[in-house]
Protein backbone atom coordinates (compact mmCIF):
# COMPACT_ATOMS: atom_id res chain seq x y z
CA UNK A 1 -12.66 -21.55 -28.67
CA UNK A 2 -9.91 -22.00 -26.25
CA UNK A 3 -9.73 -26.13 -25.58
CA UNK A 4 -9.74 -25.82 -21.91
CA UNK A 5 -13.01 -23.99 -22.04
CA UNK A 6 -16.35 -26.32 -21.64
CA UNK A 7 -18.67 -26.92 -24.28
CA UNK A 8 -21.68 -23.95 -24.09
CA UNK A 9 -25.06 -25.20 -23.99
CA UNK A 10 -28.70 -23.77 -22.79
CA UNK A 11 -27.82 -24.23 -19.17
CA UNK A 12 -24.49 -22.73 -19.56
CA UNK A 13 -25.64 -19.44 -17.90
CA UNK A 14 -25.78 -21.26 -14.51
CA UNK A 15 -21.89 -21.48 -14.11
CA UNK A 16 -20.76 -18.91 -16.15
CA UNK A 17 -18.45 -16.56 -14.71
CA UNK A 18 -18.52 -12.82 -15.22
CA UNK A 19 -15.38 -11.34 -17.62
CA UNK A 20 -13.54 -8.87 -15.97
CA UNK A 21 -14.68 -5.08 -17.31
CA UNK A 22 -11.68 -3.94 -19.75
CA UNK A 23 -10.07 -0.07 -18.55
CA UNK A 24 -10.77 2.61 -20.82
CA UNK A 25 -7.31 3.35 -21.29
CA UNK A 26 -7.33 0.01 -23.02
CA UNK A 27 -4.72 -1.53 -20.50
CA UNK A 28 -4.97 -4.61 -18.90
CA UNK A 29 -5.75 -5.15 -16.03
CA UNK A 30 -5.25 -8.85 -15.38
CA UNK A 31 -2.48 -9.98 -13.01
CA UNK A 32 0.35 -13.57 -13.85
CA UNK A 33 -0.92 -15.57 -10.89
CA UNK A 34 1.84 -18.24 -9.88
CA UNK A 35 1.38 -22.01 -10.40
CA UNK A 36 -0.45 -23.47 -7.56
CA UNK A 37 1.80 -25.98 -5.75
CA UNK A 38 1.18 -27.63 -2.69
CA UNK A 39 3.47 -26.30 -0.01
CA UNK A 40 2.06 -28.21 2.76
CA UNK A 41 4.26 -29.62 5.52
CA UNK A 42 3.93 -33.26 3.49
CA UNK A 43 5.50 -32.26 0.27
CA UNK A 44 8.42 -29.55 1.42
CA UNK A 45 11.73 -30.92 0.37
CA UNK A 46 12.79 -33.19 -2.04
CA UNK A 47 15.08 -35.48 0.00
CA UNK A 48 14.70 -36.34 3.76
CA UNK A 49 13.36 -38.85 5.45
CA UNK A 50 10.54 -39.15 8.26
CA UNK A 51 9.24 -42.02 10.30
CA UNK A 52 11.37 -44.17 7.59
CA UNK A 53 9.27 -42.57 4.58
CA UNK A 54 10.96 -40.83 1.93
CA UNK A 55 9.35 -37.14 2.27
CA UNK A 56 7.05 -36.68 -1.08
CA UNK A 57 8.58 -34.14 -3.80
CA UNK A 58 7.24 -30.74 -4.85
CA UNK A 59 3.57 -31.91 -7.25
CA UNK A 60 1.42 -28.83 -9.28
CA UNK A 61 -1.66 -28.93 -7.20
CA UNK A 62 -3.48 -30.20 -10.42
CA UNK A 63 -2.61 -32.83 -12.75
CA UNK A 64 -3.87 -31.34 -16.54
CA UNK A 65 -7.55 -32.61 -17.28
CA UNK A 66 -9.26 -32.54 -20.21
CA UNK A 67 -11.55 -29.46 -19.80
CA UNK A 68 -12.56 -26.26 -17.43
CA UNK A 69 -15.07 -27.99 -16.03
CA UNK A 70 -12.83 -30.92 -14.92
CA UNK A 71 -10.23 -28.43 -13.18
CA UNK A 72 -13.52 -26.38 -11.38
CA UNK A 73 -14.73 -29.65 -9.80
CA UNK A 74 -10.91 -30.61 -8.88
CA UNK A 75 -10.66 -27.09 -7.19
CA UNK A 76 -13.77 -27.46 -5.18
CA UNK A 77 -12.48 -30.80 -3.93
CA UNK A 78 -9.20 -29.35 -3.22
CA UNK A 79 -10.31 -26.30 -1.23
CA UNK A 80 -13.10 -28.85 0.70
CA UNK A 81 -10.86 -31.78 0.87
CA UNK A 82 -7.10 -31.62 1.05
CA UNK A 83 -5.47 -31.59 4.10
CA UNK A 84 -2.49 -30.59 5.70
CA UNK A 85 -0.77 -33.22 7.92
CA UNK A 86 -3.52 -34.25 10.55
CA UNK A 87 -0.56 -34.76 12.94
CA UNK A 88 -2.57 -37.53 15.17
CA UNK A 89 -0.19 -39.93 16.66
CA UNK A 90 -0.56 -43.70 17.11
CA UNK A 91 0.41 -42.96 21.16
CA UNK A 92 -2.46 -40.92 21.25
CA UNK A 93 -5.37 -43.32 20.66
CA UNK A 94 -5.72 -45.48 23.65
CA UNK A 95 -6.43 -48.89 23.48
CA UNK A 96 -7.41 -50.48 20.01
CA UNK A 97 -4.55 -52.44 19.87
CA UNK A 98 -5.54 -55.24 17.47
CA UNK A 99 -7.15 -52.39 14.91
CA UNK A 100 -3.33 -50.56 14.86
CA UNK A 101 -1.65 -53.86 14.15
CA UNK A 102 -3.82 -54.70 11.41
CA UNK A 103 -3.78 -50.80 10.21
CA UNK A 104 -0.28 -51.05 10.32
CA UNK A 105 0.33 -54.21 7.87
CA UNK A 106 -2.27 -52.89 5.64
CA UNK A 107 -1.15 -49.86 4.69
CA UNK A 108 2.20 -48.67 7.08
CA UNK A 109 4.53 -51.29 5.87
CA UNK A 110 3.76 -51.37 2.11
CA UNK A 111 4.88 -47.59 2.17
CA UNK A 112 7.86 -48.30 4.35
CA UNK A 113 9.34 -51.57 3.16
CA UNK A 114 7.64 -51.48 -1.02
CA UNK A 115 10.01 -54.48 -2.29
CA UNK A 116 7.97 -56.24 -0.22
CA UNK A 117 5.07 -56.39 -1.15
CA UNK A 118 4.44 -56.92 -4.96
CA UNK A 119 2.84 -59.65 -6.98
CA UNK A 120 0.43 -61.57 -4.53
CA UNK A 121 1.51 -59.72 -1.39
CA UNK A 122 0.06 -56.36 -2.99
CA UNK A 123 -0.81 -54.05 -0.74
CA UNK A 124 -4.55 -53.45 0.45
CA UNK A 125 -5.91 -51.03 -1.27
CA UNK A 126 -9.70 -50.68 0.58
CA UNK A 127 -9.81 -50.97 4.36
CA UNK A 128 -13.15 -50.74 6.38
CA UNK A 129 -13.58 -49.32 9.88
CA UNK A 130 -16.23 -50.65 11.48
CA UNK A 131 -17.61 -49.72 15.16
CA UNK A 132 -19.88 -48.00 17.74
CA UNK A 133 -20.10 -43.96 17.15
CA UNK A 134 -17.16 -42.29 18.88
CA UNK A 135 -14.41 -45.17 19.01
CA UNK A 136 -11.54 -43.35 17.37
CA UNK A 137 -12.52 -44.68 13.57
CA UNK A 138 -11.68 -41.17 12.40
CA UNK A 139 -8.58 -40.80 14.94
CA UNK A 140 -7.32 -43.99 13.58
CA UNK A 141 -7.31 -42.81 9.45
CA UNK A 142 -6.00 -39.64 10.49
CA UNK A 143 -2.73 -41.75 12.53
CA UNK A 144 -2.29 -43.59 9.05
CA UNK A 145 -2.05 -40.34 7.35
CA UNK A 146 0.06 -38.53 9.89
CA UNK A 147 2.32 -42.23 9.76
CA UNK A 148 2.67 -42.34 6.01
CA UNK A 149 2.98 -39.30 5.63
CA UNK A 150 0.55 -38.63 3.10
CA UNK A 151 -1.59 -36.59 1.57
CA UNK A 152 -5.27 -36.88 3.25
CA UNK A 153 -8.85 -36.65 2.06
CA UNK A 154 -11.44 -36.47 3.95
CA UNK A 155 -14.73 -36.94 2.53
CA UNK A 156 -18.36 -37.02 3.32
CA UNK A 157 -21.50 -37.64 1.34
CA UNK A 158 -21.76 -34.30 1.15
CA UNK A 159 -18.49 -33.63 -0.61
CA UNK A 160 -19.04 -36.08 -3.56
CA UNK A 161 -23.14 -35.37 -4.30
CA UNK A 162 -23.80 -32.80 -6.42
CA UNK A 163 -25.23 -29.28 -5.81
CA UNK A 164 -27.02 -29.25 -8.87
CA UNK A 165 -29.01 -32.60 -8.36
CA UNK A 166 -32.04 -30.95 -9.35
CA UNK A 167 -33.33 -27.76 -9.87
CA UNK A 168 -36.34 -25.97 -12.02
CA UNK A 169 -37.26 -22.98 -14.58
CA UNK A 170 -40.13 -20.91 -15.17
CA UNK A 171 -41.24 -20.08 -18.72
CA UNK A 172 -43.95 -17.49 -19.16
CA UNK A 173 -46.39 -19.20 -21.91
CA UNK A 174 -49.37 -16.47 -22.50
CA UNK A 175 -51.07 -13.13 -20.78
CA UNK A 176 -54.78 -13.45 -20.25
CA UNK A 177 -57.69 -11.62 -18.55
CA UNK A 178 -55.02 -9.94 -16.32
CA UNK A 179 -53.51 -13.26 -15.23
CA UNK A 180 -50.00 -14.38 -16.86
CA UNK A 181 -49.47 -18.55 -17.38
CA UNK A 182 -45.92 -19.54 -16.40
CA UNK A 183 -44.84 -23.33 -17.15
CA UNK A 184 -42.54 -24.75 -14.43
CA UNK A 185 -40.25 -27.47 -15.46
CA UNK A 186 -37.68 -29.41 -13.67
CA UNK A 187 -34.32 -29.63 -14.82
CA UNK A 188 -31.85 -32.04 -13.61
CA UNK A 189 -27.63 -32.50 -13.03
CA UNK A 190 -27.10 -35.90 -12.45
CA UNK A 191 -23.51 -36.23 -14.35
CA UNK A 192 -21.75 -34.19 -11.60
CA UNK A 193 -21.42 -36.57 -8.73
CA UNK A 194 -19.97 -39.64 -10.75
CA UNK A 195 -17.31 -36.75 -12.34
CA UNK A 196 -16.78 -35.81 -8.81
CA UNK A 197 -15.72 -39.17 -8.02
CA UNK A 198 -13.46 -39.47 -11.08
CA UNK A 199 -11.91 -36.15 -10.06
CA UNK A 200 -11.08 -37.32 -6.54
CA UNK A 201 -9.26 -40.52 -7.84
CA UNK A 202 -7.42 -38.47 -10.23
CA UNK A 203 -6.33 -35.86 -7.44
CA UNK A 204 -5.35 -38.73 -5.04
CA UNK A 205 -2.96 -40.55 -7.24
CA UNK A 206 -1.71 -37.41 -8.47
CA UNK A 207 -0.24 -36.77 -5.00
CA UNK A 208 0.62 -40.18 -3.78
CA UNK A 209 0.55 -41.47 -1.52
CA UNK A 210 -2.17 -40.54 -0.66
CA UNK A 211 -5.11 -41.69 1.52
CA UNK A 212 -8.73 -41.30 0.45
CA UNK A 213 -11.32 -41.16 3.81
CA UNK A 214 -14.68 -42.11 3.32
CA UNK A 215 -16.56 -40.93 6.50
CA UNK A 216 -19.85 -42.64 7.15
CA UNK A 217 -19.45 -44.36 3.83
CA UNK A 218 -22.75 -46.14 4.29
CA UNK A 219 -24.40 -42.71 3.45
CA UNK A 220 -22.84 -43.01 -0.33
CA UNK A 221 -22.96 -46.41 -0.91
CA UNK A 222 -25.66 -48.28 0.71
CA UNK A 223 -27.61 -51.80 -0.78
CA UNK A 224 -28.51 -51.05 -3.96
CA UNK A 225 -32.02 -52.71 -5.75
CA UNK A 226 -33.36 -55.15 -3.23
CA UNK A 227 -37.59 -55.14 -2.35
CA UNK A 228 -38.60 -52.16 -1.40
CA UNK A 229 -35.95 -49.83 -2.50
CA UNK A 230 -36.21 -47.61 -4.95
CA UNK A 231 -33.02 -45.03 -5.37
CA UNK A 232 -32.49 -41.74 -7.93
CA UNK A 233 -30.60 -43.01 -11.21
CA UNK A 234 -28.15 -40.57 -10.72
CA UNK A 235 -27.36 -42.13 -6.99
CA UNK A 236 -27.13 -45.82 -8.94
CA UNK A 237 -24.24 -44.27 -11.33
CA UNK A 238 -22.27 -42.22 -8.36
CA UNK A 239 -22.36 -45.74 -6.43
CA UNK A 240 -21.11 -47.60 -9.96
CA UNK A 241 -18.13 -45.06 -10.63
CA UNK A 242 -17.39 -45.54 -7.19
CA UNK A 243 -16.77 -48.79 -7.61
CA UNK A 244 -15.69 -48.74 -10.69
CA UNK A 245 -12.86 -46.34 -9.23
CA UNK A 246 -12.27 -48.89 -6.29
CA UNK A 247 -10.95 -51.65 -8.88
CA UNK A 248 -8.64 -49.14 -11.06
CA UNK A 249 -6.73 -48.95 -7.69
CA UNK A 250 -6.27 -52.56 -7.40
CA UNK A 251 -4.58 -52.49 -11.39
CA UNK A 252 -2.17 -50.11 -10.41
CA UNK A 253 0.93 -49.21 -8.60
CA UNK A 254 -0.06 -46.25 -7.14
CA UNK A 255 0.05 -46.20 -3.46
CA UNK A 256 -3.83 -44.53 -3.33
CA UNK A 257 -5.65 -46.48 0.07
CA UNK A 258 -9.20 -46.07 0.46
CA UNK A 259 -10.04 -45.87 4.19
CA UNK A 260 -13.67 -46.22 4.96
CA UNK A 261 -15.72 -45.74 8.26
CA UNK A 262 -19.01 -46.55 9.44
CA UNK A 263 -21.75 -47.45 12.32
CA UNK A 264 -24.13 -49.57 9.85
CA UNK A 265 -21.68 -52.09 7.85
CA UNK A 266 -24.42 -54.46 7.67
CA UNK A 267 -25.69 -51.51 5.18
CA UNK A 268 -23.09 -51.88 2.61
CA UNK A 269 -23.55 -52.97 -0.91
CA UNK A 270 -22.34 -56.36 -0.73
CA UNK A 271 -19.87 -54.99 -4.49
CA UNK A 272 -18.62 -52.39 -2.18
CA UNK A 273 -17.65 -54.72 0.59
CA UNK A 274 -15.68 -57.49 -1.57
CA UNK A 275 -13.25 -54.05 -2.43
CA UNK A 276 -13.17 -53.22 1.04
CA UNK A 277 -10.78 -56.54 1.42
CA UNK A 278 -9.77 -55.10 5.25
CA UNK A 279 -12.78 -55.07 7.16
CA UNK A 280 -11.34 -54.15 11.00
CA UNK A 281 -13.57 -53.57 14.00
CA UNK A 282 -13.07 -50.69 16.08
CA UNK A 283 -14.81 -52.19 19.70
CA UNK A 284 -15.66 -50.09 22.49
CA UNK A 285 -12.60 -49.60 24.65
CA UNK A 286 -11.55 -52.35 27.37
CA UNK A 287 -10.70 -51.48 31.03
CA UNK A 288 -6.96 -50.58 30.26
CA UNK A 289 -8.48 -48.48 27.27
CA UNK A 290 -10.28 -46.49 29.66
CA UNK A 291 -8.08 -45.97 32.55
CA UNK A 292 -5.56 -44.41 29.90
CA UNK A 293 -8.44 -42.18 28.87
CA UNK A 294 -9.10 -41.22 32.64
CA UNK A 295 -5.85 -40.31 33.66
CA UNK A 296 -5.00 -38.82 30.73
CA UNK A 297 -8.04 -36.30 30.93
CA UNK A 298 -8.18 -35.94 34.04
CA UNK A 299 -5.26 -36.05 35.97
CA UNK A 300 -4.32 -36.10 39.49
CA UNK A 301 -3.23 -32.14 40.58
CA UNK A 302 -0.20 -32.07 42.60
CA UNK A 303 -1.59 -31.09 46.52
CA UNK A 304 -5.10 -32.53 45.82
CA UNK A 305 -6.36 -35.78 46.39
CA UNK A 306 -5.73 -38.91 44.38
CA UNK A 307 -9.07 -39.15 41.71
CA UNK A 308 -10.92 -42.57 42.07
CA UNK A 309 -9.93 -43.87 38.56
CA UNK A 310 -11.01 -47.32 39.18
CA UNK A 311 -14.22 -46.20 40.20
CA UNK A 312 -14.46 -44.79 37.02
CA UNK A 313 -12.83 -47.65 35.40
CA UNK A 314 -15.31 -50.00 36.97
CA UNK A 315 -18.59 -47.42 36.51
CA UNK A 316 -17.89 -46.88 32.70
CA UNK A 317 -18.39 -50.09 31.20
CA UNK A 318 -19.75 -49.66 27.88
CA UNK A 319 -18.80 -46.44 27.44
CA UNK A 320 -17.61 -45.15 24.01
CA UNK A 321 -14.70 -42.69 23.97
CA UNK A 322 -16.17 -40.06 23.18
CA UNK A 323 -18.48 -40.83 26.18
CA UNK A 324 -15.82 -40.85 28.11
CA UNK A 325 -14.56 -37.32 27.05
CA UNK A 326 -18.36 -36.17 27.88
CA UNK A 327 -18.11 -38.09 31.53
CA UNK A 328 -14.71 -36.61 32.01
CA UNK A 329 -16.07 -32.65 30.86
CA UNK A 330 -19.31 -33.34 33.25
CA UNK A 331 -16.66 -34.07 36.18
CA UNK A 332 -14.60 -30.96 35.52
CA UNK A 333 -17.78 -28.81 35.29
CA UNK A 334 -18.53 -29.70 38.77
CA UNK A 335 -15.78 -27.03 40.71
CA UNK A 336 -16.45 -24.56 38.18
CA UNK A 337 -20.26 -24.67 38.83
CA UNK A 338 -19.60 -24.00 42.54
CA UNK A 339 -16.93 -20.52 41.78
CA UNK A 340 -20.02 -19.86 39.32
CA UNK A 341 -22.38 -19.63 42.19
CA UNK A 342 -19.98 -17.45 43.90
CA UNK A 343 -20.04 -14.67 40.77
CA UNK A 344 -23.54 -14.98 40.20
CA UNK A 345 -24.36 -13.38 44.06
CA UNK A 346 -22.10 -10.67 42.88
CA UNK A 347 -24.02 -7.19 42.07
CA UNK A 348 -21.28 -6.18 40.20
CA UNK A 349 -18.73 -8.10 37.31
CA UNK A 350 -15.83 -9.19 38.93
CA UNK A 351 -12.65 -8.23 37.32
CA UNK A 352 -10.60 -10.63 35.54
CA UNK A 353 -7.23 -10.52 37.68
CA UNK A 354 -9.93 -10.76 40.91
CA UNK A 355 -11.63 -13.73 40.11
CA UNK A 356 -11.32 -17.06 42.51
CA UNK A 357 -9.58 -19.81 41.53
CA UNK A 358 -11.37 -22.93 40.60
CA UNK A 359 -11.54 -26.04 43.24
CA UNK A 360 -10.20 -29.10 42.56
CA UNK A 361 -12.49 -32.20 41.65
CA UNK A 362 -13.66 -33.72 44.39
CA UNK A 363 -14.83 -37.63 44.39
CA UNK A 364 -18.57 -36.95 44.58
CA UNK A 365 -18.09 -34.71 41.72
CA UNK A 366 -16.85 -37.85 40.17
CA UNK A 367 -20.32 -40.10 41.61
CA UNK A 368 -22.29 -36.65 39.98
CA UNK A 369 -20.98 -37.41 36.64
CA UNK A 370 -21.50 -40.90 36.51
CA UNK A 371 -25.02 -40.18 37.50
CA UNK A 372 -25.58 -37.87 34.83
CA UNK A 373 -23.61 -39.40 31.67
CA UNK A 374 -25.06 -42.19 29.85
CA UNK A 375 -23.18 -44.37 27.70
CA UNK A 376 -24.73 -44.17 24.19
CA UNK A 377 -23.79 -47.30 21.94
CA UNK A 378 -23.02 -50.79 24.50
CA UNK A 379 -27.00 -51.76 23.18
CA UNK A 380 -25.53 -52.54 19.17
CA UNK A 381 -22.19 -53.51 20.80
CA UNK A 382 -23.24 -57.50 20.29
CA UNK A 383 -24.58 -56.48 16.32
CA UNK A 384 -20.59 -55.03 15.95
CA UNK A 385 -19.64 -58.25 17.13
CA UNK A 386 -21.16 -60.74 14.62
CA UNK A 387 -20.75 -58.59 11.75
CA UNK A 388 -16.45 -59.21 13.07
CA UNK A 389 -17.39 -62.71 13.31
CA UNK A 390 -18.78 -62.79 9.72
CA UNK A 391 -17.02 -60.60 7.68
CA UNK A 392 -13.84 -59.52 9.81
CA UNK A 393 -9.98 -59.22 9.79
CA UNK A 394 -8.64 -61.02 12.30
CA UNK A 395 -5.03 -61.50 13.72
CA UNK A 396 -4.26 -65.08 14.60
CA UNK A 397 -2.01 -65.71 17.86
């Protein structure tokens, strides 16, 4: 049996893969596929250098594991996972200046300036993004990997829990008086999410550096135990290897970060937090946040009135950003509901090189959409701010 092959067992028919039908001529028809390598925009070149970061040489996509079934779970993450380069600038995130600064001396500098930081002054290998819903935690991983230029990936619950969790067979037992007795077990998978996990780590320090995103992290790895809670064993082990996996980073030399986000840190398992050793709030934006956000989205046209930003500045307190990108769309909507009008008294369709322009936004477009957009996170805003106040990175003027 070839060693790269797994193990065959009574449940083996549930992955294995059909053999290719051999010619009758008795030739081959199997084709030399070329080693996978990475040819993203992160790992062309061997020399070079970009924003001060020696460009990453030319890796296999895989390092070797152990068995078939290792390399099948390390392609699934691979074809889910892996990213190109996200290509998010720091520029482009308004506001949030305290959460770059501490970004940056967490994990920018130990890639660009390594001599420094050995011994005790180690870099940080977990860092937690905490917030409201739609305040640029996901924006802000993606700047790190676009700065560091390394290898990203992103990850969701859904990535790391196994398909085959559970699952069930029928077994027909005996034939009587017309009616047939069928026995209905349950079967379960429970090794495949903890192998999933191992997998990951393995592919992210095979192409460091590389940055490991755990979205919504408080999905995976909630409070384990405690009265009242009662979890699957096989969730119990995915949240040990985890962690488990978390403190092989800090015994090596491997730049591998783990960047984590989440709306519920107060959910965390108090193991996972203590890895987590940055813990950096990511606050609803500030009045300079959002006037960046306003005239960036929507600016004033050349021949139309000036836009009321500080209205909007004023009127949007408590917004998130991404309520302010809904506010924003609501406001543009407003022209291009009145040229809609227009086409829908129209008997017949208007063609395309025929069709009116649309208006500029007008300010009581601007009153419409702050009338009819919410904001949907300032009530857990002071929650954000005492979890900072207890757990917290800080920077100290």
């Amino acid at each position: 049996m070839a060693t790269d092959e797994p193990s065959p067992s009574r449940w083996s028919f549930l992955w294995r893969k059909k053999l290719p039908e051999e010619p009758e001529d008795g030739s081959s028809n199997t084709k030399e596929e070329p080693s996978q390598v990475v040819t993203s925009p992160l790992q062309e070149g061997n020399t070079g250098l970009a924003n001060g970061i020696r460009e990453k040489p030319k890796k296999s996509m895989f390092p070797p594991f152990e068995s078939a079934e290792t390399r099948a779970l390390a392609e699934s993450l691979s074809r889910d996972i892996i990213r190109g380069n996200p290509n998010v600038k720091w520029e482009s995130i308004k506001g949030l200046e305290n959460a770059k600064r501490l970004l940056k001396e967490a994990v920018v500098m130990p890639i660009k300036y390594p001599s420094y930081f050995n011994g005790l002054l180690s870099p940080w290998k977990g860092i937690l993004l905490f917030g409201p819903p739609g305040t640029g935690k996901t924006m802000l991983a993606k700047a790190v990997a676009t700065e560091c230029n390394t290898t990203f990936f992103n990850i969701s619950a859904s990535s790391v829990v196994s398909k085959w969790r559970g699952g069930y067979f029928l077994t027909p037992l005996f034939y009587s008086n017309g009616a047939l007795f069928i026995l209905c077990c349950d079967v379960f998978f429970s090794g495949d999410s903890e192998k999933l996990i191992r997998v990951l780590f393995d592919l992210a320090k095979h192409h460091a550096p590389a940055t490991i995103f755990l979205d919504e992290i408080d999905a995976i790895i909630s409070q384990r135990g405690g009265e009242g809670r009662s979890e699957h064993e096989a969730s119990r082990r995915l949240k040990t290897e985890l962690l488990i996996q978390m403190d092989g980073l800090q015994k090596t030399n491997e730049l591998v970060f783990v960047l984590a986000a989440t709306n519920l840190p107060w959910e965390l398992d108090a193991a996972m937090l203590r890895r987590l050793e940055k813990r950096i709030l990511v606050p609803l934006p500030d009045p300079e946040a959002r006037r960046g956000m306003f005239e960036m989205l929507l600016p004033s046209q050349p021949g139309d009135g000036p836009l009321p930003h500080d209205v909007l500045v004023e009127k949007s307190e408590g917004y998130s950003g991404s309520d302010i990108r809904i506010l924003c769309k609501e406001a543009a909507m407003q022209p291009l509901r009145r040229t809609l009008a227009l086409l829908e008294d129209k008997v017949e369709l208007v063609p395309e090189d025929e069709l009116p322009e649309v208006g500029p936004i007008l300010p009581e477009d601007i009153d419409r959409a702050l009338s009819n957009t919410r904001p949907s996170a300032h009530l857990h805003a002071h929650l954000y701010d005492k979890f900072n106040d207890d757990y917290g990175s800080h920077i100290l003027k």
